[in-house]
Structures are given as structure tokens and as C-alpha cells.
Protein backbone atom coordinates (compact mmCIF):
# COMPACT_ATOMS: atom_id res chain seq x y z
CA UNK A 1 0.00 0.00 0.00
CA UNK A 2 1.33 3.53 -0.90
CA UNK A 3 0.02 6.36 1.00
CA UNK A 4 -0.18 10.21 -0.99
CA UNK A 5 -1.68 12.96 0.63
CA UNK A 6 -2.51 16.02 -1.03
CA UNK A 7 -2.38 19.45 0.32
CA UNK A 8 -2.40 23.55 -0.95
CA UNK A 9 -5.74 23.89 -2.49
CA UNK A 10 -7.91 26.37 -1.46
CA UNK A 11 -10.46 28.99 -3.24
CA UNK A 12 -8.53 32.58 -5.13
CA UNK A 13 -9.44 34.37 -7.82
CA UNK A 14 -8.76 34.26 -11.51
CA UNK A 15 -5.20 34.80 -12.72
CA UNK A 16 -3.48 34.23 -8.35
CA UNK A 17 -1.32 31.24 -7.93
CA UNK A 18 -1.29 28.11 -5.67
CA UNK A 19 1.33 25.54 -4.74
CA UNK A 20 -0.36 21.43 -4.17
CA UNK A 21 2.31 19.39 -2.42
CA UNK A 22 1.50 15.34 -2.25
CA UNK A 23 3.77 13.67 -0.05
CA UNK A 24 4.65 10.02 -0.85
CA UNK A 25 6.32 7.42 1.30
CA UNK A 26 9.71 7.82 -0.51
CA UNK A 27 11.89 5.06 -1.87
CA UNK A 28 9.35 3.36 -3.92
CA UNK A 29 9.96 1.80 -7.23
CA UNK A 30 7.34 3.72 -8.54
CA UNK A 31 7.50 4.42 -12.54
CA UNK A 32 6.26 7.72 -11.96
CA UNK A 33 3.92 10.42 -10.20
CA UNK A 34 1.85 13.14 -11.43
CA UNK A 35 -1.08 15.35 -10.91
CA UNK A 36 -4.77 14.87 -11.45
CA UNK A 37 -8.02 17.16 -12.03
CA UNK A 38 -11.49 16.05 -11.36
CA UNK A 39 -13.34 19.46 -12.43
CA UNK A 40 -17.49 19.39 -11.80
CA UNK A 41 -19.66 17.38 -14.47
CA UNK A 42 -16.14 16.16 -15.87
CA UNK A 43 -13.98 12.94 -16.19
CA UNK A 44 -10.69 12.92 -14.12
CA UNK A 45 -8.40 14.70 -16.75
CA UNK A 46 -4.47 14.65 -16.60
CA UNK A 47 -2.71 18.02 -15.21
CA UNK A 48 1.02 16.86 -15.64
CA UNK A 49 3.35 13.53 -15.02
CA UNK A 50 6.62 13.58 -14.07
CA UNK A 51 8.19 9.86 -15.17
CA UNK A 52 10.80 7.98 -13.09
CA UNK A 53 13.74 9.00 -15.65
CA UNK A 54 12.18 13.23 -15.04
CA UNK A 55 10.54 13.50 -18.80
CA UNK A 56 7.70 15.41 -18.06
CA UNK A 57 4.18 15.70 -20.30
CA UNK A 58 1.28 18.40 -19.28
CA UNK A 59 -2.24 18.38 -19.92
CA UNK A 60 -4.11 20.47 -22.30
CA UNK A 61 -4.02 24.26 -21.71
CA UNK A 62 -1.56 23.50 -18.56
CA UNK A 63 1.98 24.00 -19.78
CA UNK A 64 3.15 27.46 -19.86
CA UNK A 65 0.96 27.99 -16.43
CA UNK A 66 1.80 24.89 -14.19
CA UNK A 67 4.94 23.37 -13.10
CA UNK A 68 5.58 19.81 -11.26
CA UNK A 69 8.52 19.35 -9.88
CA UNK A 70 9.60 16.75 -7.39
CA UNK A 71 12.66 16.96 -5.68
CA UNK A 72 15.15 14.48 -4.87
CA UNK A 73 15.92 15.14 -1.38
CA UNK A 74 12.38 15.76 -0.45
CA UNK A 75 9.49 12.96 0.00
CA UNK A 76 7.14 15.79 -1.69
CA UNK A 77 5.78 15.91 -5.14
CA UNK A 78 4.63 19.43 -6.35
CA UNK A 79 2.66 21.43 -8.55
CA UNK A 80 2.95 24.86 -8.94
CA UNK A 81 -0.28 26.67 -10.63
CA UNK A 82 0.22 30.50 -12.08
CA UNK A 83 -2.10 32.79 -13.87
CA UNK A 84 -5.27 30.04 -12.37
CA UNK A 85 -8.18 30.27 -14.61
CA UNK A 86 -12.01 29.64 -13.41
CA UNK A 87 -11.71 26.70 -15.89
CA UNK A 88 -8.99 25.00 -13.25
CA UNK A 89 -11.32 24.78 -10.46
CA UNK A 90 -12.25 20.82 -9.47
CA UNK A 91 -10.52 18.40 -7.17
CA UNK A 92 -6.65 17.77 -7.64
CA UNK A 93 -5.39 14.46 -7.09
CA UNK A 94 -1.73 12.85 -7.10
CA UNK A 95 -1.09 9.49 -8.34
CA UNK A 96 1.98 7.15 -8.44
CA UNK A 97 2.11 3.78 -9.90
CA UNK A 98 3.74 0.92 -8.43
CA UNK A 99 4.55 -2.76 -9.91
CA UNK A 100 1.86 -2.41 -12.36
CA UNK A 101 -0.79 -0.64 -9.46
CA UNK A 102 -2.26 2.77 -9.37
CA UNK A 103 -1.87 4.67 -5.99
CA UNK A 104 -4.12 7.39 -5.60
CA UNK A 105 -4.31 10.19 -2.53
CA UNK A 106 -7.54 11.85 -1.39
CA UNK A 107 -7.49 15.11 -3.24
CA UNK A 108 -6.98 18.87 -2.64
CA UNK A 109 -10.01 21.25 -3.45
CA UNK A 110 -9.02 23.87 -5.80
CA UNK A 111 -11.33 26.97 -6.60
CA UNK A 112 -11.21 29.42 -9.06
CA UNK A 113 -13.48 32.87 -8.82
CA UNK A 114 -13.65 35.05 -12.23
């Protein structure tokens, strides 16, 4: 069992920034981590994954605005959000994969006022 736990959303207004962490248990052959947005009426839709060897892919209309980044001396997994959009608002969620299994945490609640 991997445990990720999400944390940094909250509710700002069109064009502020925010900073999700996820911490992860550290050490785990995982193939790779990234970040998750469930936004209301919608499918879970990919933000941006970081791979094991650091190639990184973004979602639609994310790169240019968000960052992930996941440093090696920290157990922490980040994504850093700029010029938010009322379009970005849902729930964020982090998920690693391990030996063929998808780890997910409980999600951060992000809100985005025009």
C-alpha cells in the first residue's frame, strides 16, 4: 500500500497562484507520479506527469501555467499553478504507480473565482 496525501488547495481568484504538495512514502519503485483534475460534471483529466527518468508531459491548456517538480531530497511531489483560470477549479489528485498498481491520494479542493 502507498500512501499520498494532497495538500495547498484552497479557493482565489482568476489569474493568483497556488502551490499542491503530495507527499509520498519515498523510496518506492514507482514508474512515476503526477497530478490529477477532477473538475465538476467532468472525467478525471491529466494536469502533468513527471516519469521515473524526469521527462515530463502536461495536460491540455496546462503547460506554460503549471509546473511539477519533485525533488530528490524531499518525500514531496509538487505542482505549482500560475495565472489560475475559473476553468482549473475541481478536485486535484496525485497518483503514483507501483509494480503495475495505481496509488491514488484523497485530493486537494481547488477553486477558481472570475
Amino acid at each position: 500500500q502507498v500512501q499520498l496525501v494532497e495538500s495547498g488547495g484552497g479557493s482565489v481568484q482568476a489569474g493568483d497562484s497556488l502551490r499542491l504538495s503530495c507527499s509520498h512514502p519515498g523510496n518506492i519503485a514507482s514508474s512515476g507520479m503526477g497530478w490529477y483534475q477532477k473538475a465538476p460534471g467532468k472525467q478525471r483529466e491529466l494536469v502533468a506527469f513527471m516519469y521515473s527518468g524526469g521527462a515530463v508531459i502536461y495536460g491540455i491548456a496546462r503547460e506554460g501555467r503549471f509546473t511539477i517538480s519533485r525533488p530528490n531530497a524531499e518525500n514531496t511531489m509538487y505542482l505549482q499553478m500560475n495565472s489560475l483560470k475559473p476553468a482549473d477549479t475541481g478536485v486535484y489528485y496525485c497518483k503514483t504507480r507501483v509494480a503495475g498498481q495505481d496509488y491514488w491520494g484523497q485530493g486537494t479542493q481547488v477553486t477558481v473565482a472570475s
